[in-house]
N, C-alpha and C. Protein backbone atom coordinates (compact mmCIF):
# COMPACT_ATOMS: atom_id res chain seq x y z
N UNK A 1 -8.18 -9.58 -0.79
CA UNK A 1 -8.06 -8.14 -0.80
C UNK A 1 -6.88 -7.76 -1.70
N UNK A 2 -7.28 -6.53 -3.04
CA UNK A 2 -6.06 -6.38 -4.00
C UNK A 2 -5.21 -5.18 -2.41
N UNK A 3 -3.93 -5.68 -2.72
CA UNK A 3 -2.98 -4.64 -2.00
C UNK A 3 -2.14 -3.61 -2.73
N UNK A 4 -2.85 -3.38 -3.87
CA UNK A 4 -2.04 -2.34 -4.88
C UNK A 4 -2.84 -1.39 -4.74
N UNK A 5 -2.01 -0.36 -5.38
CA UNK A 5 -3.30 1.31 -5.45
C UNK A 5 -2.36 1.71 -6.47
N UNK A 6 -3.69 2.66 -7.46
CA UNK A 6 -3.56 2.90 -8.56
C UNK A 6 -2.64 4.46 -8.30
N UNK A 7 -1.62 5.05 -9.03
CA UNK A 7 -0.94 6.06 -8.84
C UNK A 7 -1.10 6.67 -10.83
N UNK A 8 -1.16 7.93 -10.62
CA UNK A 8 -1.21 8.41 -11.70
C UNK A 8 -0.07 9.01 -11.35
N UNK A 9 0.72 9.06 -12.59
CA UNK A 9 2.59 10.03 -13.11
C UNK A 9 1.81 11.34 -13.23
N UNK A 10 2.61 12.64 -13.22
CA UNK A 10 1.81 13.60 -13.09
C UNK A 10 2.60 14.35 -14.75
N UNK A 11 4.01 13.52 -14.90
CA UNK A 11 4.90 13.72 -16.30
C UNK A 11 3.68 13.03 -17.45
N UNK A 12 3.51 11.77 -17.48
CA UNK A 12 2.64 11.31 -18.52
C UNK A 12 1.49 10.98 -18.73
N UNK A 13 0.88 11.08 -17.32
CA UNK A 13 -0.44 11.70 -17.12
C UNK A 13 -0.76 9.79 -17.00
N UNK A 14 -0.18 8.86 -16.92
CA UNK A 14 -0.56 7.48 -17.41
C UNK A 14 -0.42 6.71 -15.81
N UNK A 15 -1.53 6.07 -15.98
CA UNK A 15 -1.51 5.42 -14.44
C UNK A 15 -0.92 3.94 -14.38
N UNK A 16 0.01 3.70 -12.99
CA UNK A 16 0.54 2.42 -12.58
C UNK A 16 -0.37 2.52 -11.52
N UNK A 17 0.20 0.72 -11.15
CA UNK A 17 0.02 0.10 -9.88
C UNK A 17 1.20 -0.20 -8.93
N UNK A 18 1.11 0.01 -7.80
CA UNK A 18 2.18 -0.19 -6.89
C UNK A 18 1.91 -0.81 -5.26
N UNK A 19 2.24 -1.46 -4.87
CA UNK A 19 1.96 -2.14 -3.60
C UNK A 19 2.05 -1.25 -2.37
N UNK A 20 1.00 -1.66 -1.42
CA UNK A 20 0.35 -0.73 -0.43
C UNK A 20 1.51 -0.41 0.17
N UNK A 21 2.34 -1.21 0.66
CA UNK A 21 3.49 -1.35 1.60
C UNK A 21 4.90 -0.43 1.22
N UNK A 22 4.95 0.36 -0.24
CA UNK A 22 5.71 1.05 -1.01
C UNK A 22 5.22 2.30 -0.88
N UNK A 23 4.01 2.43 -1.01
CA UNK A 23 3.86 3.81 -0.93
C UNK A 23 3.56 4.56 0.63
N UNK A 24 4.43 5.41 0.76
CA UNK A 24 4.42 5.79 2.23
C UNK A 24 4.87 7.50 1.96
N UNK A 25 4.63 8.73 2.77
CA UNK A 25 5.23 9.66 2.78
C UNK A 25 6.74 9.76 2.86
N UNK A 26 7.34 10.45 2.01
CA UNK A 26 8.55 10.55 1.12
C UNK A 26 9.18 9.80 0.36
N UNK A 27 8.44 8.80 0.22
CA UNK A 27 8.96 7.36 -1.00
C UNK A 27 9.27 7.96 -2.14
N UNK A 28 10.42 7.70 -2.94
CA UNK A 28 10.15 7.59 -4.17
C UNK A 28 10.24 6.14 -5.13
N UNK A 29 10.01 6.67 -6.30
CA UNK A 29 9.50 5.87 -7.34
C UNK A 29 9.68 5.82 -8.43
N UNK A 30 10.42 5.51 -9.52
CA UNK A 30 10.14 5.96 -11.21
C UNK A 30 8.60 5.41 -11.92
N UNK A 31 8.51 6.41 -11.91
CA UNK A 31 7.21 6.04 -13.28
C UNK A 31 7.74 5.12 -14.12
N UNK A 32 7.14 3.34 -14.33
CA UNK A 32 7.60 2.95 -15.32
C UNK A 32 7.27 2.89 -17.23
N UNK A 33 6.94 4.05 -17.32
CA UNK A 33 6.14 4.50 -18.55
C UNK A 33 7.64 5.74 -18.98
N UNK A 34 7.98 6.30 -18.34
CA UNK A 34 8.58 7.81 -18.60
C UNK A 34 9.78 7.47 -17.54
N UNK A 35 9.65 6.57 -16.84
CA UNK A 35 11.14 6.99 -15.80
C UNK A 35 11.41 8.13 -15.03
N UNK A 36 10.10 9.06 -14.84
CA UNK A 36 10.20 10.41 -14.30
C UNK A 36 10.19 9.52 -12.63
N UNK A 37 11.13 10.22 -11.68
CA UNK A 37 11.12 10.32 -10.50
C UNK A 37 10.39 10.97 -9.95
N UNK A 38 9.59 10.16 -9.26
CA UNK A 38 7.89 10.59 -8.58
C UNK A 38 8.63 10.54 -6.88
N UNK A 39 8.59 11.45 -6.04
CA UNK A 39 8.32 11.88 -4.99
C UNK A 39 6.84 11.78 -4.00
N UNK A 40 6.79 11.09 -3.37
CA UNK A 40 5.41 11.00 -2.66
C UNK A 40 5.42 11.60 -1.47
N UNK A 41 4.31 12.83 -1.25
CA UNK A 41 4.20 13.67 -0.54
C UNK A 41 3.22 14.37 -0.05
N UNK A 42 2.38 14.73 1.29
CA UNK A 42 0.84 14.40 1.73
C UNK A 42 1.10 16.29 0.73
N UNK A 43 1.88 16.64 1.58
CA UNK A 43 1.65 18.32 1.17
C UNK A 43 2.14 18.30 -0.29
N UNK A 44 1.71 17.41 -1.50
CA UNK A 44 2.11 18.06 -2.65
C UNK A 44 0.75 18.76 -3.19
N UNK A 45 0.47 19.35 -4.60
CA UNK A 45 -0.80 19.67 -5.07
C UNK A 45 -1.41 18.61 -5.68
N UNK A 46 -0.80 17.56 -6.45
CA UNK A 46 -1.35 16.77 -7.14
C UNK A 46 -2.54 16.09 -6.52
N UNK A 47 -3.57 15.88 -6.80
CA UNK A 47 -4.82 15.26 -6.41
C UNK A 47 -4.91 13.73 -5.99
N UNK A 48 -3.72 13.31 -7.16
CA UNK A 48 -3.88 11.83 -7.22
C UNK A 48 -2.63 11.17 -6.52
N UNK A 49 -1.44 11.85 -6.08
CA UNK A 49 -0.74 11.44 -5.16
C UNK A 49 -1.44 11.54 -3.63
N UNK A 50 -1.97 12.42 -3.30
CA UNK A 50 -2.54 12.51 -2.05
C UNK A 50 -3.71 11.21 -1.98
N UNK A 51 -4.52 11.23 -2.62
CA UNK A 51 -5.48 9.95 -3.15
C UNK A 51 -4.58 9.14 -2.51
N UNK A 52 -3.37 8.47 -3.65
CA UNK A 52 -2.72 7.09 -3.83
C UNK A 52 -2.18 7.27 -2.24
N UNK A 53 -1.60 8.24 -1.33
CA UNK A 53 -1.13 7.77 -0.10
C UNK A 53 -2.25 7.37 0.92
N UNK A 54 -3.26 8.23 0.63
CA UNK A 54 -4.73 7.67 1.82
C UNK A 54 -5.18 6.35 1.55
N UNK A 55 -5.39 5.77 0.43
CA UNK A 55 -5.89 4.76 0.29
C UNK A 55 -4.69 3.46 0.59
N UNK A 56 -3.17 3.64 0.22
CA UNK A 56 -2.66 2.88 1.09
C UNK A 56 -2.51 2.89 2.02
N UNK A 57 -2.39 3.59 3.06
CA UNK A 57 -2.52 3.92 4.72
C UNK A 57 -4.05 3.19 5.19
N UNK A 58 -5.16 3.22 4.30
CA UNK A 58 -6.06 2.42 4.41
C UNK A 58 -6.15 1.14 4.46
N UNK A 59 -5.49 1.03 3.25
CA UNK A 59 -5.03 -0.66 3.36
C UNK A 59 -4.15 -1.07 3.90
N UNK A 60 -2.88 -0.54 4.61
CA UNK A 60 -2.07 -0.76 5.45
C UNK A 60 -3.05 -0.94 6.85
N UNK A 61 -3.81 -0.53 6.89
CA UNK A 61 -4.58 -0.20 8.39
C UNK A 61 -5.64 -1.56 8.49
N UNK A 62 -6.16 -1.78 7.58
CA UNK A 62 -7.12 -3.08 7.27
C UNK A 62 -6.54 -4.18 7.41
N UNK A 63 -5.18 -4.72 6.37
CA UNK A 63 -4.28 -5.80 6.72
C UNK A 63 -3.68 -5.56 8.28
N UNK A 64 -3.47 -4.50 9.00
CA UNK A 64 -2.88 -4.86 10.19
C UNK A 64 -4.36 -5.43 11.00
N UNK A 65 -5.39 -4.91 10.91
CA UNK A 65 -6.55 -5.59 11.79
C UNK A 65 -6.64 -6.63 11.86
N UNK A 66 -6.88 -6.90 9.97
CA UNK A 66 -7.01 -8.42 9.61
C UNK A 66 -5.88 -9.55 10.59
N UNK A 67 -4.86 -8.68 10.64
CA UNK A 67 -3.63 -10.09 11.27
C UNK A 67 -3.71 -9.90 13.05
N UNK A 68 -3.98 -9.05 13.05
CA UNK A 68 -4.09 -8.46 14.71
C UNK A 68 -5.25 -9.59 14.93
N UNK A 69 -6.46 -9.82 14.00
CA UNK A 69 -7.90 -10.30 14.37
C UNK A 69 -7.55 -12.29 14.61
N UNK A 70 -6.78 -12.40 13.72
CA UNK A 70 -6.46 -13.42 13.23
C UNK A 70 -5.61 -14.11 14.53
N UNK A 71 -4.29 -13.54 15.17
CA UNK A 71 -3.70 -13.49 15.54
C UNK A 71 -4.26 -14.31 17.12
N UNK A 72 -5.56 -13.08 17.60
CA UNK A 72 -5.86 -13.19 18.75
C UNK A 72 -7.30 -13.76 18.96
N UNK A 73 -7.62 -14.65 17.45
CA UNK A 73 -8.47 -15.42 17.56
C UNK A 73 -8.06 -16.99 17.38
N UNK A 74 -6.90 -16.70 17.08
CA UNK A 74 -5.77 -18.07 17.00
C UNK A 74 -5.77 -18.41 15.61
N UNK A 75 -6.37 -17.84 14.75
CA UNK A 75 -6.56 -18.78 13.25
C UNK A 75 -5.11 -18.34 12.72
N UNK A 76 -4.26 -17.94 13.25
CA UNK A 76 -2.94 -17.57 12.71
C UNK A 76 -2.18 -18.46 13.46
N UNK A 77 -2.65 -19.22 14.57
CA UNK A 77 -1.23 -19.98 15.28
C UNK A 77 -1.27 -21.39 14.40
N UNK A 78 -0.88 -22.31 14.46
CA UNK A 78 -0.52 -23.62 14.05
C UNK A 78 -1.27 -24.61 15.37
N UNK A 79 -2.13 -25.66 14.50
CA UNK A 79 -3.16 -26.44 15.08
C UNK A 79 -2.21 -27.20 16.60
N UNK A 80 -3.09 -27.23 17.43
CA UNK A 80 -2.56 -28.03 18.56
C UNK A 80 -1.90 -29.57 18.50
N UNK A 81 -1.19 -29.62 18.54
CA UNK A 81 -0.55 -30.82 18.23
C UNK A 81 -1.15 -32.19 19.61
N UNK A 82 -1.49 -33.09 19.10
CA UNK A 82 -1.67 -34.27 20.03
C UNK A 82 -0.32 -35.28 20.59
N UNK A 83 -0.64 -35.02 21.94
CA UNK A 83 0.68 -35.79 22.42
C UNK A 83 0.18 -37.10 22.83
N UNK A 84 1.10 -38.05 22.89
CA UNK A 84 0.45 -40.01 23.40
C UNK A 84 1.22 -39.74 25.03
């Protein structure tokens, strides 16, 4: 599963990638194209910031299942060890 989401700068109109776990309501960020300080915010107008926070909250929400699933099906613990 990619854990990045695509963010468009709203200064150069040019899209990055940034990891699910970074983008959260009130994060900021520099655009690394322009260095403009990007603010992330559910109530802004931009189309594609609101986008870029749902779809990481998505994938934040999927990886926690995934480890929650994992977790309490044991494929996350370490194999049973044999004692003599």
């Amino acid at each position: 599963m990619d854990d990045k989401v695509k963010i468009r700068c709203p200064g150069c109109k040019r899209m990055f990638r940034e990891k699910a776990r970074r983008i959260r309501d009130g994060a900021q960020m520099n655009c690394p194209d322009c260095c403009k300080l990007l603010t992330l915010s559910k109530e802004t107008d931009d189309p594609y910031i609101r986008r870029a926070l749902k779809t990481a909250k998505e994938i934040r929400e999927a990886q926690d299942a995934a480890l929650v699933t994992a977790v309490y099906t044991g494929a996350a613990s370490a194999p049973v060890r044999e004692t003599s």
